[in-house]
Each structure stands twice: as structure tokens, then as C-alpha cells.
N, C-alpha and C. Protein backbone atom coordinates (compact mmCIF):
# COMPACT_ATOMS: atom_id res chain seq x y z
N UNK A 1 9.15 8.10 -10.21
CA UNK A 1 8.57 7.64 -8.96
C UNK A 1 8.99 6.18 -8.76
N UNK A 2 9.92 5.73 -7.28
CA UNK A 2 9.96 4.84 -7.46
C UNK A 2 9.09 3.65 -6.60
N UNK A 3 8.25 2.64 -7.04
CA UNK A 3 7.22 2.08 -6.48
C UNK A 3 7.76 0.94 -5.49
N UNK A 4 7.38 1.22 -4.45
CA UNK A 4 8.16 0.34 -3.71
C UNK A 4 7.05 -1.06 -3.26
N UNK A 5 5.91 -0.31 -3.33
CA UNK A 5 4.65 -1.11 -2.43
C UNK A 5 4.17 -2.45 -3.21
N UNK A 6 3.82 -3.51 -3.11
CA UNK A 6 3.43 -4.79 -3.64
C UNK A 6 2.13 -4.26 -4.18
N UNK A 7 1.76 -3.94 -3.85
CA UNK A 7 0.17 -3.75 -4.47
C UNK A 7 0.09 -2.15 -5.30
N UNK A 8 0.79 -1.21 -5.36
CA UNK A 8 1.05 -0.32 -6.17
C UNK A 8 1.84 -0.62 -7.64
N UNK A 9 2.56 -1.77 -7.17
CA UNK A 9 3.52 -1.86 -8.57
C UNK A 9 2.78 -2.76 -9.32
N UNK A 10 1.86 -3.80 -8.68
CA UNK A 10 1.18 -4.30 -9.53
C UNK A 10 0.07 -3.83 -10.41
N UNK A 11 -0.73 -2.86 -9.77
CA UNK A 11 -1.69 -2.09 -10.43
C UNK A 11 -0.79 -1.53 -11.44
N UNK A 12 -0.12 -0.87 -11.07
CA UNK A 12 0.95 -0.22 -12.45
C UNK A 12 1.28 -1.02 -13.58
N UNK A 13 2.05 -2.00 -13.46
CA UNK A 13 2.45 -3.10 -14.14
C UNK A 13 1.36 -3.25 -15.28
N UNK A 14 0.33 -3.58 -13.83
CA UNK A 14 -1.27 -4.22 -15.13
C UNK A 14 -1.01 -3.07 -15.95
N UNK A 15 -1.30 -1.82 -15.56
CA UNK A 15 -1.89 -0.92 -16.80
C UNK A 15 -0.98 -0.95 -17.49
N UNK A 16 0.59 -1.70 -17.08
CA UNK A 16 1.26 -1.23 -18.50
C UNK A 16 1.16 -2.39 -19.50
N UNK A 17 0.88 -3.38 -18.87
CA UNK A 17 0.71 -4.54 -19.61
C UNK A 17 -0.86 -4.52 -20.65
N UNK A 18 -1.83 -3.41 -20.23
CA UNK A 18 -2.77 -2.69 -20.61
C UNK A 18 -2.19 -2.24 -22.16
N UNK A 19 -1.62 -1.34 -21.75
CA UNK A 19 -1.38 -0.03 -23.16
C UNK A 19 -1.20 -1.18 -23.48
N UNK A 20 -0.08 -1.75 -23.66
CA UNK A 20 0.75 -2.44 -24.44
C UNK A 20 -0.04 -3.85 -25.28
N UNK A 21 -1.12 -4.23 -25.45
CA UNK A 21 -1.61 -4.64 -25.57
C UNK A 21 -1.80 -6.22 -25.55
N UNK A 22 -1.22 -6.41 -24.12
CA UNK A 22 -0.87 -8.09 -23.78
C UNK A 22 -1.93 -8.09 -22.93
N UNK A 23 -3.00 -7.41 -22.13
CA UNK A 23 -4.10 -7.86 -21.54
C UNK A 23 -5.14 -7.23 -21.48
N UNK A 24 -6.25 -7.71 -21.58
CA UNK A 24 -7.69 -6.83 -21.65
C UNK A 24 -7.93 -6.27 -20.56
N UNK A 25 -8.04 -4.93 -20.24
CA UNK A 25 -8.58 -3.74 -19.43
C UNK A 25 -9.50 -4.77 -18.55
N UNK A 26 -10.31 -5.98 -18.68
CA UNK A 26 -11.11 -6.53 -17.81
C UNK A 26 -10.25 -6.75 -16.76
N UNK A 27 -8.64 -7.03 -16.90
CA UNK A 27 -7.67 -7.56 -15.99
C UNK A 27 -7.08 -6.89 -14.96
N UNK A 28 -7.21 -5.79 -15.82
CA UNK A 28 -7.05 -4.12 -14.51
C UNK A 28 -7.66 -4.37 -13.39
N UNK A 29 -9.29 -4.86 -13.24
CA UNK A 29 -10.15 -4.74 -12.21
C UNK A 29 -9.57 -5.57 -11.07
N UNK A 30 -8.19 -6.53 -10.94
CA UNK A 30 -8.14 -6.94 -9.78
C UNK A 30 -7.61 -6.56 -9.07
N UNK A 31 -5.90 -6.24 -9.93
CA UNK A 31 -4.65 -4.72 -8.97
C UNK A 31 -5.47 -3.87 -9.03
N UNK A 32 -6.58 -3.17 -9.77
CA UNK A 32 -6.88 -1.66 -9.12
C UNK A 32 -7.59 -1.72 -7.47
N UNK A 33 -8.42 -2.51 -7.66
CA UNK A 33 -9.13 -2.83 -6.31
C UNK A 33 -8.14 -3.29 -5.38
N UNK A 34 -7.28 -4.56 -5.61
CA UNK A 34 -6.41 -4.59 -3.96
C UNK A 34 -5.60 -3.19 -3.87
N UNK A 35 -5.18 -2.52 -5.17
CA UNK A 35 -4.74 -1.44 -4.40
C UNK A 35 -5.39 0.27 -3.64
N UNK A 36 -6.22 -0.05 -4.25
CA UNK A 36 -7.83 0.93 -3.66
C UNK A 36 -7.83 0.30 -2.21
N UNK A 37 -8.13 -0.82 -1.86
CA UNK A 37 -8.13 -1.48 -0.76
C UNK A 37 -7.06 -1.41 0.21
N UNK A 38 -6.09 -1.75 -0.55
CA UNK A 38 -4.65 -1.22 0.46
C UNK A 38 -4.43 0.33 0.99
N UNK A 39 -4.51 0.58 -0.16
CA UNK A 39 -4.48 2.36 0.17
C UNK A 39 -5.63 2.99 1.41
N UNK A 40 -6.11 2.73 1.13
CA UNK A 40 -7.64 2.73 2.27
C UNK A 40 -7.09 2.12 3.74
N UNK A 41 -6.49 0.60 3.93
CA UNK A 41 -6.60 0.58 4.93
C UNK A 41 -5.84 0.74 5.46
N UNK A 42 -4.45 1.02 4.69
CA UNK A 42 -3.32 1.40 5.38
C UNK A 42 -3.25 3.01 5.67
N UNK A 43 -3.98 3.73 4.95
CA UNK A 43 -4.25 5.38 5.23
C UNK A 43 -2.71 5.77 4.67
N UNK A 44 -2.48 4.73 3.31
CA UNK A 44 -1.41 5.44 2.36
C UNK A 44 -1.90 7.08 2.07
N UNK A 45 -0.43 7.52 1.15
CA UNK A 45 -0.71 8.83 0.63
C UNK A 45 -2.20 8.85 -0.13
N UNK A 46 -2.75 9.88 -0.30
CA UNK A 46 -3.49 10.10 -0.63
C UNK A 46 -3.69 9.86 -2.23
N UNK A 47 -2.73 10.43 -3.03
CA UNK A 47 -2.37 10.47 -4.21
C UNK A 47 -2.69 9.01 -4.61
N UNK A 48 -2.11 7.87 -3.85
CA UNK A 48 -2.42 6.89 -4.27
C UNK A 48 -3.64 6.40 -4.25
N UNK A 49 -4.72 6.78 -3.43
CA UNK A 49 -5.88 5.83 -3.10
C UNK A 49 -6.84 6.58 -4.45
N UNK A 50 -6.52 8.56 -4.65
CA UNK A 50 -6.88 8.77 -5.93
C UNK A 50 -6.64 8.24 -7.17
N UNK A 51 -5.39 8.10 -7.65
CA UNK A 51 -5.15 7.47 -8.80
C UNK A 51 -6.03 6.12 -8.90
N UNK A 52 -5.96 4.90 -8.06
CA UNK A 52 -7.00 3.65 -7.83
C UNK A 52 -8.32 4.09 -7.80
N UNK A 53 -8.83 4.61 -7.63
CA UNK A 53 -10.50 5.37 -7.56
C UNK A 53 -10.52 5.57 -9.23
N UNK A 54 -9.27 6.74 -9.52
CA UNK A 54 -9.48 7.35 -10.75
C UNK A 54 -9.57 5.80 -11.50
N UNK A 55 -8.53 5.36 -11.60
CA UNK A 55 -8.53 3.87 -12.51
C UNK A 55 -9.66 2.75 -12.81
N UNK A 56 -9.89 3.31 -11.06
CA UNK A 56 -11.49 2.24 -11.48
C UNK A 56 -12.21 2.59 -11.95
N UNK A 57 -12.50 4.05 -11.96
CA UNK A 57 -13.74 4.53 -12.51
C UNK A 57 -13.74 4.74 -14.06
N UNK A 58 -12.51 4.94 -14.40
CA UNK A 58 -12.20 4.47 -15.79
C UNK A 58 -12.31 3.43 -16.80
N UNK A 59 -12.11 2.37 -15.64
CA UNK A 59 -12.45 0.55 -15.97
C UNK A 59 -13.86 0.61 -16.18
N UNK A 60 -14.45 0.83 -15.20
CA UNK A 60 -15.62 0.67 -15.20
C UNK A 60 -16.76 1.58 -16.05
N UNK A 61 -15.86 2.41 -16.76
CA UNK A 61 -16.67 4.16 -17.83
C UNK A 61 -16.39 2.94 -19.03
N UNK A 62 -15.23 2.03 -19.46
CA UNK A 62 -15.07 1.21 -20.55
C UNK A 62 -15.69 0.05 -20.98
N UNK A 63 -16.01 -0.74 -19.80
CA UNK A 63 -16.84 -2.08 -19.32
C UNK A 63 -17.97 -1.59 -19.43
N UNK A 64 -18.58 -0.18 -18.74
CA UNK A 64 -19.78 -0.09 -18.98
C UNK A 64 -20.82 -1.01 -19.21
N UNK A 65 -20.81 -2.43 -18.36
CA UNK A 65 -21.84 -3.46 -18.25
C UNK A 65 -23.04 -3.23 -18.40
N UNK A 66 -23.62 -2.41 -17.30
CA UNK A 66 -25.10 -2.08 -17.33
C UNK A 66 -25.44 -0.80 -17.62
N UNK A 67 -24.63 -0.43 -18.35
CA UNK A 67 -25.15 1.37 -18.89
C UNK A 67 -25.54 2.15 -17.99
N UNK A 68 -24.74 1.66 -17.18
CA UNK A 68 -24.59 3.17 -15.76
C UNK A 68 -24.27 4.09 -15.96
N UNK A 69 -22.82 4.30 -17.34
CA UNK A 69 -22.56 5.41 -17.32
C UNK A 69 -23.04 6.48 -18.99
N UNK A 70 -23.39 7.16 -18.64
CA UNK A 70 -24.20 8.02 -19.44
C UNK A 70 -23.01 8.46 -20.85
N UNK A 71 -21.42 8.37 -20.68
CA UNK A 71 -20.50 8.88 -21.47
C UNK A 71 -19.32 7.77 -21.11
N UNK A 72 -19.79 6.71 -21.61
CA UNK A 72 -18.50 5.73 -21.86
C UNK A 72 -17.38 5.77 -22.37
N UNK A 73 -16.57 5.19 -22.32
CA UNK A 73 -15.19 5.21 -22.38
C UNK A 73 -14.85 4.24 -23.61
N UNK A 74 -14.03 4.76 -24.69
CA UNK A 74 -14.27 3.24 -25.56
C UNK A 74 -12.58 2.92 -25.12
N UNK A 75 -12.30 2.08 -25.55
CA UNK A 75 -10.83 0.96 -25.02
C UNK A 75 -9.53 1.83 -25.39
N UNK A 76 -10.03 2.66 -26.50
CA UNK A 76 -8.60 3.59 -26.48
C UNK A 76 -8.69 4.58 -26.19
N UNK A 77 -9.70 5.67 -25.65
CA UNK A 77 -9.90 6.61 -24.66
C UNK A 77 -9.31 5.97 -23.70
N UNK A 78 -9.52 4.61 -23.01
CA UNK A 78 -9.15 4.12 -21.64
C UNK A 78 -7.47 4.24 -21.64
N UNK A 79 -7.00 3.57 -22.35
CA UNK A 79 -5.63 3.35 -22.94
C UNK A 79 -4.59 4.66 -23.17
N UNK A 80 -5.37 6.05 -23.54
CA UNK A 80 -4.42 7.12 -24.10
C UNK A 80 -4.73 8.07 -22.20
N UNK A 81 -6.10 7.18 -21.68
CA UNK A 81 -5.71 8.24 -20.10
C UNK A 81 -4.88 7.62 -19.42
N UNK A 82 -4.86 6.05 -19.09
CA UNK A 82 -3.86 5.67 -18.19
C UNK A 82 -2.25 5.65 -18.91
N UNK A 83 -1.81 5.92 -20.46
CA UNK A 83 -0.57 6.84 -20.54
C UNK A 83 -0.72 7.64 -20.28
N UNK A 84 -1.39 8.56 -20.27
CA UNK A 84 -1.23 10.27 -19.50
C UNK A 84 -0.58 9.64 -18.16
N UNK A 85 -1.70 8.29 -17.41
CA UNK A 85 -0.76 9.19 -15.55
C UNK A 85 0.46 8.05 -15.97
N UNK A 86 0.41 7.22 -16.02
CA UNK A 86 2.04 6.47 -16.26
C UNK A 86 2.82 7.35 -16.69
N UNK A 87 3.10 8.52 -17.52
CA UNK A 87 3.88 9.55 -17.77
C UNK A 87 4.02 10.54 -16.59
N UNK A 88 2.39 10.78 -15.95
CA UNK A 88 3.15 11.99 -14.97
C UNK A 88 3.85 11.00 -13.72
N UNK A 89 3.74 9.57 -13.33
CA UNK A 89 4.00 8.76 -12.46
C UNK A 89 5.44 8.88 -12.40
N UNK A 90 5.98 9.13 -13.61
CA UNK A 90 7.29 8.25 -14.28
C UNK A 90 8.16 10.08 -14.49
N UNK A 91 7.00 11.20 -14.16
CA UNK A 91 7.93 12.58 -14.23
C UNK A 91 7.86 13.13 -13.11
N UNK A 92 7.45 12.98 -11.91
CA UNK A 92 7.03 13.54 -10.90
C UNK A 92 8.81 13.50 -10.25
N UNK A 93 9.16 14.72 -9.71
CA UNK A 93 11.03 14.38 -9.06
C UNK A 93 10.60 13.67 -7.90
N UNK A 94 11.77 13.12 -7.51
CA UNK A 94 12.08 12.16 -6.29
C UNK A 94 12.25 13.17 -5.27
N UNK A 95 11.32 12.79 -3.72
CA UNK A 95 12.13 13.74 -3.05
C UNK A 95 13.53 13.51 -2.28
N UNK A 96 13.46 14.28 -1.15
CA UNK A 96 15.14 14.08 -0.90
C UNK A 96 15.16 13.49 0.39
């Protein structure tokens, strides 16, 4: 997939800079949101405004601040889902 959008490649980027372990998952929370935000108001593909939803809600299952969520996420659950979609991101064919 190739990312063309300013605010898609950065959310990406973060999470890869995520796995990889050069920044804390707290850092995710700013590309996921402008790109949740972008996606929204530009009435991008759909796919994208899911994946940003999915991401946040992931951030936020790990952060788990105020024990909102009943089945938290610990940092490498977070880490082995966002390689899952960076893999299907990175296998999906190009169309024509």
C-alpha cells in the first residue's frame, strides 16, 4: 500500500517507530487522532478512518488510565496487533 496522505503516513510511521521500540505507545495518541480527524473530515476511504478508531482504541485498552476498560491491553499485546495490520497494510495488491 502506497501511503500517499500526510497524516496517514505519519500515524503509520509512529506505529512503526512503536514496534520498534524508539517510542512509547503514549506517542501514538497524536498521529492516530489527526488521522481519525482527517479521515472524518475529508470522508476518506473508509478503511482508513477504521484502522484510526481501531488504533485508538487499542492505545487507549494499553494506557488504560482510569480502568475503563474491563480487558486491558498490556504493551506487547499492543505491539504484536499493530504488526498484524502493518503486515496486512504492506500485503494488500495495488490497484490498477
Amino acid at each position: 500500500m502506497v501511503v500517499a496522505v500526510p497524516e496517514v503516513r505519519e500515524m503509520v510511521a509512529a506505529a512503526r517507530r512503536f514496534v520498534d521500540g524508539e517510542i512509547h505507545f503514549s506517542a501514538l495518541v497524536g498521529p492516530i487522532a489527526l488521522c481519525e480527524w482527517w479521515s472524518r473530515m475529508n470522508g476518506e476511504h473508509s478503511a482508513v478512518h477504521f484502522l484510526a478508531k481501531r488504533w485508538e482504541l487499542l492505545v487507549d485498552r494499553t494506557w488504560n488510565e482510569y480502568g475503563q476498560h474491563p480487558n486491558p491491553l498490556t504493551v506487547e499485546e499492543l505491539r504484536q496487533e499493530l504488526i498484524r495490520d502493518i503486515e496486512i497494510l504492506h500485503s494488500e495488491p495495488r490497484g490498477n
